[in-house]
Protein backbone atom coordinates (compact mmCIF):
# COMPACT_ATOMS: atom_id res chain seq x y z
CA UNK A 1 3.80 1.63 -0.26
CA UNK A 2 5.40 0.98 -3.66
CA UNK A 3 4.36 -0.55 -6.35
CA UNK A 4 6.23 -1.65 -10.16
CA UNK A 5 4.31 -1.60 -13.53
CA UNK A 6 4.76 -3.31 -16.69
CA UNK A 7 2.68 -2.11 -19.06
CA UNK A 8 2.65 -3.94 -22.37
CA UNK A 9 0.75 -4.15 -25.70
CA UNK A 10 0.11 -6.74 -28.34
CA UNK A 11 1.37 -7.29 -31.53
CA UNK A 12 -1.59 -5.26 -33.31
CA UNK A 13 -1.24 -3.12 -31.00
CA UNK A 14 2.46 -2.23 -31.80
CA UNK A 15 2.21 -2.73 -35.55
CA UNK A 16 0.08 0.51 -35.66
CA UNK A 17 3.35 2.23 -34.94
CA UNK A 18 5.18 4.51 -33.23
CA UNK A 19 3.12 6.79 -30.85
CA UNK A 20 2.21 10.57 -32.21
CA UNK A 21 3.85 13.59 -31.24
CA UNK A 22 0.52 14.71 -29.94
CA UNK A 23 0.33 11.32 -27.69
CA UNK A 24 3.73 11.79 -26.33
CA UNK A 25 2.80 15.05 -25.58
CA UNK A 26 -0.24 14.09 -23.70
CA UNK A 27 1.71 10.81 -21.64
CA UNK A 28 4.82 13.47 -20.75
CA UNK A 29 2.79 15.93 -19.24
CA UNK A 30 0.91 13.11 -17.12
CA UNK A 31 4.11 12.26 -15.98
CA UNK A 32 5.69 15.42 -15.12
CA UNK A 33 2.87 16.51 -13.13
CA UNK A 34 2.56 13.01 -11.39
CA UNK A 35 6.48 12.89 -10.71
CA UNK A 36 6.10 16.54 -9.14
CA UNK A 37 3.24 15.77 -6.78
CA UNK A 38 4.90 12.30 -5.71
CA UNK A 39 2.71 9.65 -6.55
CA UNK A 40 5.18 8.61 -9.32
CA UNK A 41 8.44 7.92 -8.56
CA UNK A 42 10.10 6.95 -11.70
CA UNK A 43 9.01 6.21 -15.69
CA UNK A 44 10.50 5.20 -18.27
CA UNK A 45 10.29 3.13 -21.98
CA UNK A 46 10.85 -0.23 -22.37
CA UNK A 47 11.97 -2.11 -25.61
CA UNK A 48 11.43 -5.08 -27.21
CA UNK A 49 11.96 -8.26 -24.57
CA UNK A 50 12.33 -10.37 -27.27
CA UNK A 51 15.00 -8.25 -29.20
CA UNK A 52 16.79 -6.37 -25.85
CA UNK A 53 15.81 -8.71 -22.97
CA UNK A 54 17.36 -11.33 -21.33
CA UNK A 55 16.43 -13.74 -18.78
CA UNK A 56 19.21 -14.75 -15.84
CA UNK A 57 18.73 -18.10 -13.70
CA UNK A 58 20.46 -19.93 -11.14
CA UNK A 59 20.20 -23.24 -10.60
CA UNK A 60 21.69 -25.72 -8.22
CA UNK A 61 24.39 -22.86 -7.63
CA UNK A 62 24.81 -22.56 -11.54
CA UNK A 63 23.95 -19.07 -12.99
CA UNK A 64 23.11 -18.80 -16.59
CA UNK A 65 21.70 -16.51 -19.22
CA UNK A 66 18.85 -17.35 -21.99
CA UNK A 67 16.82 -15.23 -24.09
CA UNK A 68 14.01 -14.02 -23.00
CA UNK A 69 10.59 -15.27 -23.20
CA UNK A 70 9.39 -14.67 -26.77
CA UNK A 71 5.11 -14.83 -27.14
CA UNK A 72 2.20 -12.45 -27.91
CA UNK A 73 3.53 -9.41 -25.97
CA UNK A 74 6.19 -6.97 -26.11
CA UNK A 75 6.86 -3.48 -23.88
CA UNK A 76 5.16 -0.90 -24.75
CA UNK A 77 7.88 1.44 -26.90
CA UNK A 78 7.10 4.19 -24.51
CA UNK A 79 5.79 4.71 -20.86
CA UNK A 80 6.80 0.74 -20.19
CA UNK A 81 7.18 0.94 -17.00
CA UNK A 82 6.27 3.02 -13.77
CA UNK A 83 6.95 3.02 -9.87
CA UNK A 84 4.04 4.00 -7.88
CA UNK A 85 3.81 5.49 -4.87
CA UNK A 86 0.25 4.23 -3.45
CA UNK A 87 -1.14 4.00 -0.18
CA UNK A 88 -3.16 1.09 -1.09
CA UNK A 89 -3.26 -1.71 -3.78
CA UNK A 90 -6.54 -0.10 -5.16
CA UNK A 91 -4.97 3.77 -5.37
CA UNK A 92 -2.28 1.62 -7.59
CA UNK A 93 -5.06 0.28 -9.58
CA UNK A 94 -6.43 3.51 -9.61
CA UNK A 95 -2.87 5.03 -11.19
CA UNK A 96 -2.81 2.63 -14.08
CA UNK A 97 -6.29 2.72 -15.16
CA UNK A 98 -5.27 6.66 -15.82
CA UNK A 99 -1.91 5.62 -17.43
CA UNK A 100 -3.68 2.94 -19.91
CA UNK A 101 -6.37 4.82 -20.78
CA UNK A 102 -4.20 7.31 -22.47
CA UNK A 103 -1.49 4.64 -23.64
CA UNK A 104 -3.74 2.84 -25.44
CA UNK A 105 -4.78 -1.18 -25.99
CA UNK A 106 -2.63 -3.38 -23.68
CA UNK A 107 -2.10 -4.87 -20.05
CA UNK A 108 -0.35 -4.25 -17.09
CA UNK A 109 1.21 -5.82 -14.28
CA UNK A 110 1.11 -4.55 -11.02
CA UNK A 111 3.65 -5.62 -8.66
CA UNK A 112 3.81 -4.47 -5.03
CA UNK A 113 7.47 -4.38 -2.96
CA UNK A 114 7.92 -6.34 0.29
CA UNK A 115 10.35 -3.86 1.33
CA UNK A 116 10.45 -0.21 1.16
CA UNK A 117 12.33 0.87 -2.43
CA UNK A 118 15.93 1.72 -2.02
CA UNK A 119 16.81 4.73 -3.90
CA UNK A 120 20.50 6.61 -4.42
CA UNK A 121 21.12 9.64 -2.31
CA UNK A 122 19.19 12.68 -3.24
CA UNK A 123 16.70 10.00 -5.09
CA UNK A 124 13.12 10.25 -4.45
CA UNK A 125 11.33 9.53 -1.16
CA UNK A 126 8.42 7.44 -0.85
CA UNK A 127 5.53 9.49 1.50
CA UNK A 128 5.19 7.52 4.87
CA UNK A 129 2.96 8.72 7.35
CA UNK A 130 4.36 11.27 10.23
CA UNK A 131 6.63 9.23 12.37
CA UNK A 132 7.21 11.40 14.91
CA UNK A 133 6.09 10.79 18.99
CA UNK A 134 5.16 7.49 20.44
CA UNK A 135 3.95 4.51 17.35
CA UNK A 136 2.05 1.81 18.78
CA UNK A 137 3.66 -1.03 18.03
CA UNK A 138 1.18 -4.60 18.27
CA UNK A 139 1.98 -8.16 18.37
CA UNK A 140 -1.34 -10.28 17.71
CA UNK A 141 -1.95 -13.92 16.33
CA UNK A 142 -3.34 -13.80 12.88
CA UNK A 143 -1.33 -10.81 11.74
CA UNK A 144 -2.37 -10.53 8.23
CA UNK A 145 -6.42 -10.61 9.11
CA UNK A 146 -5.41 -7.87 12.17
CA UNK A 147 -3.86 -5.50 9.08
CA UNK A 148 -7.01 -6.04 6.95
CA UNK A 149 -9.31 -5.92 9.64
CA UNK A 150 -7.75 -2.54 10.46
CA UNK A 151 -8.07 -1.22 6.79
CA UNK A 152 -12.19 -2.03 7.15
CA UNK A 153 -12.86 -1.03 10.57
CA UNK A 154 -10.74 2.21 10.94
CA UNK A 155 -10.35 3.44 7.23
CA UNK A 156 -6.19 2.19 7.69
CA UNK A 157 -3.62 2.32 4.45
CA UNK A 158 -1.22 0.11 4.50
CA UNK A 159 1.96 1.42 4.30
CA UNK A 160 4.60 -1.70 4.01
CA UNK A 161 3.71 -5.36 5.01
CA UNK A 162 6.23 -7.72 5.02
CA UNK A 163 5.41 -11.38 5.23
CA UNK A 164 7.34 -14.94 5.88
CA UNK A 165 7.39 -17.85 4.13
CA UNK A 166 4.63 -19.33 6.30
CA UNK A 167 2.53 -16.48 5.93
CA UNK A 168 3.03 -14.40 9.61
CA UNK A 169 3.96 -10.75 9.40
CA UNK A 170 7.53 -10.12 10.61
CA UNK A 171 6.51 -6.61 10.11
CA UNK A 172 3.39 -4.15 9.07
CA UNK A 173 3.39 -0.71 9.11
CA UNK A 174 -0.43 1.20 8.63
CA UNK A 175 -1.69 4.51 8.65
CA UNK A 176 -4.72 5.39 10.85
CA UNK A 177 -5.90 8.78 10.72
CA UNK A 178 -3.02 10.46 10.21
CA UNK A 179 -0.48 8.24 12.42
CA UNK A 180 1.48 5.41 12.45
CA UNK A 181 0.25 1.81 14.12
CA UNK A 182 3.10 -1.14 13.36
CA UNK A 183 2.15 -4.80 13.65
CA UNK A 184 3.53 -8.62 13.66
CA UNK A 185 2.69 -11.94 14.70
CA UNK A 186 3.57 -13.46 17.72
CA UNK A 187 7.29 -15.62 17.27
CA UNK A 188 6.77 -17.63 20.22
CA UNK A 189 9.68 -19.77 19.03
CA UNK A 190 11.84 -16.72 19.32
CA UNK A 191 10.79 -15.80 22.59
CA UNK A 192 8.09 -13.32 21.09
CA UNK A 193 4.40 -14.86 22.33
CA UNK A 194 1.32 -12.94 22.43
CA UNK A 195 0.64 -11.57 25.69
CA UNK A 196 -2.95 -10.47 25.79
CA UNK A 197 -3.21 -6.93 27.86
CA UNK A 198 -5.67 -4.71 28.88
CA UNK A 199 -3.72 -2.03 29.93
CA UNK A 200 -3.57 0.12 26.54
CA UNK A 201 -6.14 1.56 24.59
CA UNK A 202 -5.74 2.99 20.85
CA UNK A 203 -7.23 6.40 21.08
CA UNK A 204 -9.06 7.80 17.64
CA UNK A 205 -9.51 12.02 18.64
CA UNK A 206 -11.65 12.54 15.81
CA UNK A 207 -14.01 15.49 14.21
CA UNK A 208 -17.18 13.62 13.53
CA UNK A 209 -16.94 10.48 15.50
CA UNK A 210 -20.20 8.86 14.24
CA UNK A 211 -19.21 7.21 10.78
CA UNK A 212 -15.74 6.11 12.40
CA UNK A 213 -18.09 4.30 14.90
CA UNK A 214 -20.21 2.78 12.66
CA UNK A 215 -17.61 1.57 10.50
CA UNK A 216 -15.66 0.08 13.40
CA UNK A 217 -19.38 -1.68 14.70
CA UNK A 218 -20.31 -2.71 10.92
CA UNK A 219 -17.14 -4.44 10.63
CA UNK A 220 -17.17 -6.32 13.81
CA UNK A 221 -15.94 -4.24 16.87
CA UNK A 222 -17.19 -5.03 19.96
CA UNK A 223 -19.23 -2.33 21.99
CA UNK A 224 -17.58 -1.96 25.40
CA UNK A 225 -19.06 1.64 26.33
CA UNK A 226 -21.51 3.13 24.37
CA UNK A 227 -20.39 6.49 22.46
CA UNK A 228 -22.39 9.19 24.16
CA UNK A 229 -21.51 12.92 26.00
CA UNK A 230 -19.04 11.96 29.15
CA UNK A 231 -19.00 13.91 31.90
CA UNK A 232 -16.02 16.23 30.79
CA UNK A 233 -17.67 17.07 27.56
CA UNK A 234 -16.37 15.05 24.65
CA UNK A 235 -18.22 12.52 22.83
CA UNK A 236 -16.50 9.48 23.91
CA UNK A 237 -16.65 5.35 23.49
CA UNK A 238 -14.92 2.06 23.88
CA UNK A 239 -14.58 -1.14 21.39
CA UNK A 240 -12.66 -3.98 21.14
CA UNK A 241 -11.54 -5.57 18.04
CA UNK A 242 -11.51 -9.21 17.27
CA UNK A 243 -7.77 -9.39 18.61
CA UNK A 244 -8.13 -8.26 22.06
CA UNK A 245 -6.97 -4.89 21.17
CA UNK A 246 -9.25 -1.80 22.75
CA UNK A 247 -9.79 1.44 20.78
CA UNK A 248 -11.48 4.88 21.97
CA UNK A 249 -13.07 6.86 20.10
CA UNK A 250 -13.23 10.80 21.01
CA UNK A 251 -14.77 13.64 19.71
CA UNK A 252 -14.02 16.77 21.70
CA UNK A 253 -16.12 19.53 22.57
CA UNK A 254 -17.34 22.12 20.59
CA UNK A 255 -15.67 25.26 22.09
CA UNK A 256 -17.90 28.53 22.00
């Protein structure tokens, strides 16, 4: 998941001057190492709104251009702007408390993208989760509380949700230890209704299946078997979320 920030600083703040050698120093080498490991995707400096911005509108089919918005705040002269690559909107969070501690007094604006960023050939990649082999893909009614629910219960980042105006999920893509699980709500005006089923079951394998469990229970997960030692060996259970869906959850066998 993506995510744009603005960072910018107030008049006090910019009348102080130009940043030192020794800070730019400090901000390029956060960047450099943050743009290798790929939770940055691109940074850059920002000037002035008020002296190199612009503001475009359409109106009633009419397109025009006006200055921009003059008030308290103007960019920061350096380290403006930032795309984040963050699994969630608290990793982003996470990013720009770093960023502003070592900019200096200001705010920032975090923005998150409906849809994946669209970069040039040979551009960066945003990390997704392995999308290899079979994705479970769910239609359930109350889309949005299915994805958070998900995040709570089963530890899930959210990759890319994308919304419509009336607040269904045409589309959301999570990641649930270490795999892919897509989402929507049901479109029965399209021909796309929820049809509840109990012939699937979303299968956790996991290490130490005990805090998974709890988690799951905490948040509101139904017990349908009890996790306990099944006859094959593995430590194995059955919920059932608020949504009808079913989930397993297996920890194998110690071997030797």
């Amino acid at each position: 998941m993506q995510f744009v920030s603005l960072f910018t600083g107030d008049r006090e703040a910019m009348a102080k001057g130009p940043p030192t050698p020794e800070h730019m120093d400090v901000m390029m080498k956060m960047i450099t190492a943050k743009l290798a490991s790929g939770a940055l995707l691109a940074s850059g400096g920002l000037g002035s709104r008020e002296r190199l911005g612009a503001r475009v509108v359409r109106r009633d089919g009419k397109v025009t251009v006006e200055d921009a918005p003059k008030g308290d705040h103007a960019f920061f002269s350096a380290g403006g702007f930032s795309i984040l690559n963050a699994s969630t909107r608290e990793e982003a969070i996470a990013e720009v408390k770093e960023f502003i501690a070592t900019m200096g007094d200001g705010a920032c604006e975090i923005l998150g993208f409906s849809f994946p960023l669209m970069t040039a050939p040979g551009g960066p990649t945003p990390k997704l989760p392995p999308m290899g082999g079979v994705i479970p893909y769910l239609t359930v009614k109350g889309g949005a509380k299915a994805a958070d629910f998900y995040q709570k219960a089963f530890g899930a980042k959210e990759v890319q949700r994308i919304p419509m105006p009336d607040g269904r999920l045409m589309h959301c893509h999570l990641e649930i230890n270490g795999g892919s699980l897509m989402l929507c709500d049901e479109f029965p005006e399209h021909g796309y209704a929820h049809t509840p089923s109990g012939s699937y079951t979303m299968q956790l394998v996991l290490d130490d299946a005990d805090p998974w469990w709890k988690r799951a229970v905490d948040a509101g997960c139904e017990v349908v078997l009890p996790l306990d030692r099944a006859p094959w060996g593995d430590r194995y259970g059955k919920l059932k979320d608020p949504f009808g869906v079913s989930w397993a959850v297996n920890e194998p066998a110690k071997k030797g």
